[in-house]
N, C-alpha and C. Protein backbone atom coordinates (compact mmCIF):
# COMPACT_ATOMS: atom_id res chain seq x y z
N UNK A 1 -14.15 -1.14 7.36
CA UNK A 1 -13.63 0.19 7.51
C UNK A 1 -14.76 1.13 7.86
N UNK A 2 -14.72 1.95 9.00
CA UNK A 2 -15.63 2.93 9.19
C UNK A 2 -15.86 4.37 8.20
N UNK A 3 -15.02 4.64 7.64
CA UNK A 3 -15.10 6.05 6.94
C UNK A 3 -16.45 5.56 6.17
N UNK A 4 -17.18 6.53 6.12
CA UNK A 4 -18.31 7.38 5.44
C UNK A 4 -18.16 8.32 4.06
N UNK A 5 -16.99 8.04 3.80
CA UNK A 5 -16.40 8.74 2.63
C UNK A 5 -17.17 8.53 1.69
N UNK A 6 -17.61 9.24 0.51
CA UNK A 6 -17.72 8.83 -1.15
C UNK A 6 -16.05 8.93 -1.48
N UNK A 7 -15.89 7.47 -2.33
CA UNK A 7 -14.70 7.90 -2.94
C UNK A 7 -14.46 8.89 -3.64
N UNK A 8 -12.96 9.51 -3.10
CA UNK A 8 -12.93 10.82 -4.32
C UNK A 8 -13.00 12.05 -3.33
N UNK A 9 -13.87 11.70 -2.51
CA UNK A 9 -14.18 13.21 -1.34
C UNK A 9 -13.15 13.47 -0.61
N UNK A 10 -12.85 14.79 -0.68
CA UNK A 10 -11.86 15.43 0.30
C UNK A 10 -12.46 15.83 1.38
N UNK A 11 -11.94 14.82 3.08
CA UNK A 11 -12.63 15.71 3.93
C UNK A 11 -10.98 16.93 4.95
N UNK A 12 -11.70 17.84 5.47
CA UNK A 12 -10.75 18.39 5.95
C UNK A 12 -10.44 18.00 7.69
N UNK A 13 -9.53 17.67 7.87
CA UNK A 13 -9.77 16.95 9.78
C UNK A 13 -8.43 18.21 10.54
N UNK A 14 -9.70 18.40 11.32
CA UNK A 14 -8.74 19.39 12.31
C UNK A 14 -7.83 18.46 13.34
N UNK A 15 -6.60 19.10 13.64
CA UNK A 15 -6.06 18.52 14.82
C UNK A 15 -5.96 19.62 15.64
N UNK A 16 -5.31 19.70 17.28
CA UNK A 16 -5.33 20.29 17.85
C UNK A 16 -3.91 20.55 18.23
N UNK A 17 -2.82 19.86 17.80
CA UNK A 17 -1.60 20.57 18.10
C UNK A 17 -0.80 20.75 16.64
N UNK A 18 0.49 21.10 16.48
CA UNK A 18 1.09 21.07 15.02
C UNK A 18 1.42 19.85 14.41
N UNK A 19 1.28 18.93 14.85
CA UNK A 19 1.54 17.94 13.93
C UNK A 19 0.73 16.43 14.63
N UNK A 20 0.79 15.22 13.88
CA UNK A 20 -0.15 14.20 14.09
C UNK A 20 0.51 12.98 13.34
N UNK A 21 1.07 12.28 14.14
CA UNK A 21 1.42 10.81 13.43
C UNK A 21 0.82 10.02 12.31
N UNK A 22 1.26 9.91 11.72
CA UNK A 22 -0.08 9.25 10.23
C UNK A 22 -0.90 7.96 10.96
N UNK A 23 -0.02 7.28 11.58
CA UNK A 23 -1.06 5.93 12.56
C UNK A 23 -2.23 6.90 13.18
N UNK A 24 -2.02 7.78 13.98
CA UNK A 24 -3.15 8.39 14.33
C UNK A 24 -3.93 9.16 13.63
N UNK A 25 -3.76 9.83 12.85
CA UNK A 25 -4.49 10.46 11.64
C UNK A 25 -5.20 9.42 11.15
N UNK A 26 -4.72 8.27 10.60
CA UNK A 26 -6.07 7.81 10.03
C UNK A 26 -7.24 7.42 10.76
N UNK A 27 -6.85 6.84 12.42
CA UNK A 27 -7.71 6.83 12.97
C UNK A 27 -8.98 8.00 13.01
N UNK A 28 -7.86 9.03 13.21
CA UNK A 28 -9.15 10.33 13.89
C UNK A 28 -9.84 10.45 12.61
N UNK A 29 -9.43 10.35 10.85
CA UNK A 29 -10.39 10.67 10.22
C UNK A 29 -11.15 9.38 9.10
N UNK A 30 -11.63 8.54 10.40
CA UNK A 30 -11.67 7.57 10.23
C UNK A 30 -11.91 6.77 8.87
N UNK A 31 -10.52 6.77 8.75
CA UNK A 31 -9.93 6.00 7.40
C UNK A 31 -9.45 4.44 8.21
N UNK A 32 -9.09 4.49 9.19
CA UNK A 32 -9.22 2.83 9.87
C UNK A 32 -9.72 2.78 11.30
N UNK A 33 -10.31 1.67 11.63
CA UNK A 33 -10.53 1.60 12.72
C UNK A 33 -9.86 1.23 14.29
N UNK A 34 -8.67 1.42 13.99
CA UNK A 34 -7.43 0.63 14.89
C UNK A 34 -5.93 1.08 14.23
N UNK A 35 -5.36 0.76 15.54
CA UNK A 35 -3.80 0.95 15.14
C UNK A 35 -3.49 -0.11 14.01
N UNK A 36 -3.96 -0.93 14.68
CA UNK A 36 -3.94 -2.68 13.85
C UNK A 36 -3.73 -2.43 12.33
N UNK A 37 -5.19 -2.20 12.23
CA UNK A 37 -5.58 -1.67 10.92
C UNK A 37 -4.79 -0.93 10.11
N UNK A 38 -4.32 -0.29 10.49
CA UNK A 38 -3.53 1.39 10.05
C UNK A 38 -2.40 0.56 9.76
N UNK A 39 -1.48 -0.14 10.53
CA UNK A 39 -0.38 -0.59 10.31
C UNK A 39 -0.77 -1.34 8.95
N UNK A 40 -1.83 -2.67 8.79
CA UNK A 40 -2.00 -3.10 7.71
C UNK A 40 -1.76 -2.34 6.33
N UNK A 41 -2.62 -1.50 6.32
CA UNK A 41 -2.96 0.01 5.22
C UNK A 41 -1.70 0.17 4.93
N UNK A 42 -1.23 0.74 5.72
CA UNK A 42 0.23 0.93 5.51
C UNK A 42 1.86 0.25 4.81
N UNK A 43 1.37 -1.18 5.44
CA UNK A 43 2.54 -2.20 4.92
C UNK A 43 1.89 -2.55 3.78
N UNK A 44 0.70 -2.46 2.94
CA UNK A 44 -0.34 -2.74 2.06
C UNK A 44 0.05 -1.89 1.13
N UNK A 45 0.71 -0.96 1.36
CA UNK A 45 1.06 0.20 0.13
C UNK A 45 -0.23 0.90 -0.25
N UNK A 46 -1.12 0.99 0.78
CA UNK A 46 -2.67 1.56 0.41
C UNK A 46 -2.62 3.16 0.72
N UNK A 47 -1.53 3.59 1.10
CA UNK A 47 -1.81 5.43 1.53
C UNK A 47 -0.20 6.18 1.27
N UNK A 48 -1.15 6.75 0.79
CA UNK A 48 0.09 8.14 0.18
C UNK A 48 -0.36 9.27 1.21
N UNK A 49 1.18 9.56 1.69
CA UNK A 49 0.56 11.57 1.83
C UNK A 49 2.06 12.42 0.60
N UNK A 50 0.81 13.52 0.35
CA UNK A 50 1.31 14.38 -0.64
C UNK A 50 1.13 14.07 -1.74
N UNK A 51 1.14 12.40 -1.98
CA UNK A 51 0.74 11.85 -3.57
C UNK A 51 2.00 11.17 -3.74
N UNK A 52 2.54 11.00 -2.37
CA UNK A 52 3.48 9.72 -2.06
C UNK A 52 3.13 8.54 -1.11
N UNK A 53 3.80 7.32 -1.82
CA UNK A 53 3.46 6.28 -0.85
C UNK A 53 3.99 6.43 0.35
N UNK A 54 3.40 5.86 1.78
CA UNK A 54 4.04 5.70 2.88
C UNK A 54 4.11 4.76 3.87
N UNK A 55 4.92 4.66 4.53
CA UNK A 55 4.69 2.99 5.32
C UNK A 55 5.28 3.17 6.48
N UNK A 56 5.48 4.84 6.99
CA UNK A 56 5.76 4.82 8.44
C UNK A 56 4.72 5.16 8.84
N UNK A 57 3.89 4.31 10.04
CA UNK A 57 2.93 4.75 10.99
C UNK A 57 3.59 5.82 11.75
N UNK A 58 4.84 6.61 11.69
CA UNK A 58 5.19 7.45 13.02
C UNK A 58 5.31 8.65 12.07
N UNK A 59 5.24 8.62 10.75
CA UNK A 59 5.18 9.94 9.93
C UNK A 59 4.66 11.13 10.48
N UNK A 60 5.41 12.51 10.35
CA UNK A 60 5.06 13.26 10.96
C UNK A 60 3.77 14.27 9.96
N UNK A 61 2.84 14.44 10.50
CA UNK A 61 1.57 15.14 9.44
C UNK A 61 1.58 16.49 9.71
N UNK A 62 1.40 17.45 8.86
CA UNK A 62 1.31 18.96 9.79
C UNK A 62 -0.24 19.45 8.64
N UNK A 63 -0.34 20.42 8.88
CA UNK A 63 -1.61 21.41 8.08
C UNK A 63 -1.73 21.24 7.07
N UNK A 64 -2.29 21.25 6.17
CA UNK A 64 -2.35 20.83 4.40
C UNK A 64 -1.71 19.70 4.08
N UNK A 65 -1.43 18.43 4.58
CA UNK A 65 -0.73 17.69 4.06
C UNK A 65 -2.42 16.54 4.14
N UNK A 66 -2.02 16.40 2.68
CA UNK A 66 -3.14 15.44 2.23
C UNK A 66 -2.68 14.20 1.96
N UNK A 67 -3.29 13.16 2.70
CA UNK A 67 -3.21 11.79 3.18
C UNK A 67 -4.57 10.85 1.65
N UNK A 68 -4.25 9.70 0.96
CA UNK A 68 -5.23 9.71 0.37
C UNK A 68 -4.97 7.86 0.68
N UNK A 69 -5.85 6.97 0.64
CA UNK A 69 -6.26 5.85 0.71
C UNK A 69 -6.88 4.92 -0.46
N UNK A 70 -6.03 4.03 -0.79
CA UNK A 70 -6.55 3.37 -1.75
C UNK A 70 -7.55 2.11 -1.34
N UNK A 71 -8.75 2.65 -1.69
CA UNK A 71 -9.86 1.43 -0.69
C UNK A 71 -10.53 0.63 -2.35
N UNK A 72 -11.00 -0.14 -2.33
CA UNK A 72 -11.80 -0.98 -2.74
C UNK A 72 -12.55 -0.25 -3.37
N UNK A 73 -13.49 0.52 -3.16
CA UNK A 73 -14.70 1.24 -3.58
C UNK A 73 -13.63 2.36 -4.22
N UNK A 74 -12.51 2.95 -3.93
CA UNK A 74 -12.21 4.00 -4.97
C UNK A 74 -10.99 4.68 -3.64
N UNK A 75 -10.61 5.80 -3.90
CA UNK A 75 -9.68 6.26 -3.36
C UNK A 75 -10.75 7.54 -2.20
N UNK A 76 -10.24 7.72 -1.42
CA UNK A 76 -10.37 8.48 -0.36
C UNK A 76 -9.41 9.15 0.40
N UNK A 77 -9.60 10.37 0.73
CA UNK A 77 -8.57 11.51 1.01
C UNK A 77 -9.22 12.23 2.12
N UNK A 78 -8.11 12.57 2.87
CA UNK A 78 -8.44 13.57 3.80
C UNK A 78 -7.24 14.19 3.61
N UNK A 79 -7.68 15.47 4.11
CA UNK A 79 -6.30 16.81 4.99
C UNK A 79 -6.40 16.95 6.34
N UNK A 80 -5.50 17.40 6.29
CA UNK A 80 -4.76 17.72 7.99
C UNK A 80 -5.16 18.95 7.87
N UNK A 81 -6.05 19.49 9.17
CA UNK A 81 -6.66 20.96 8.81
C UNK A 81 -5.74 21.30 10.28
């Protein structure tokens, strides 16, 4: 996995239009490295947004909605800025 995260850290990830598919969100804040990946995460029961589980890669993300990842080393979170 590429993220640079400390577990626990909230980073904030800008997008550029109103909303962002969760498959692509994790890419851009790199919580996986691939669609591939993301789908795994996902059917894995490894990511909540809001502090719910989720398992659609086509989820729709908008501004403040916080995405968090259950990794190995600890949990990791980003927002949708």
């Amino acid at each position: 996995m590429s993220t640079s995260q400390t577990p626990g850290h909230r980073d904030i990830v800008p997008i550029t239009d109103e909303s962002i598919r969760l498959g692509q969100f994790l890419k851009l804040a790199g919580l996986a490295d691939s669609g591939a990946q993301a789908r795994e995460m996902l059917e894995d029961g490894l990511v909540a947004v809001n502090g719910e589980p989720e398992e659609r890669r086509g989820r729709q993300l908008r501004r403040a909605d916080l995405v968090t990842v259950d990794l190995p080393a600890g949990e990791v979170r980003a927002v949708v800025g």
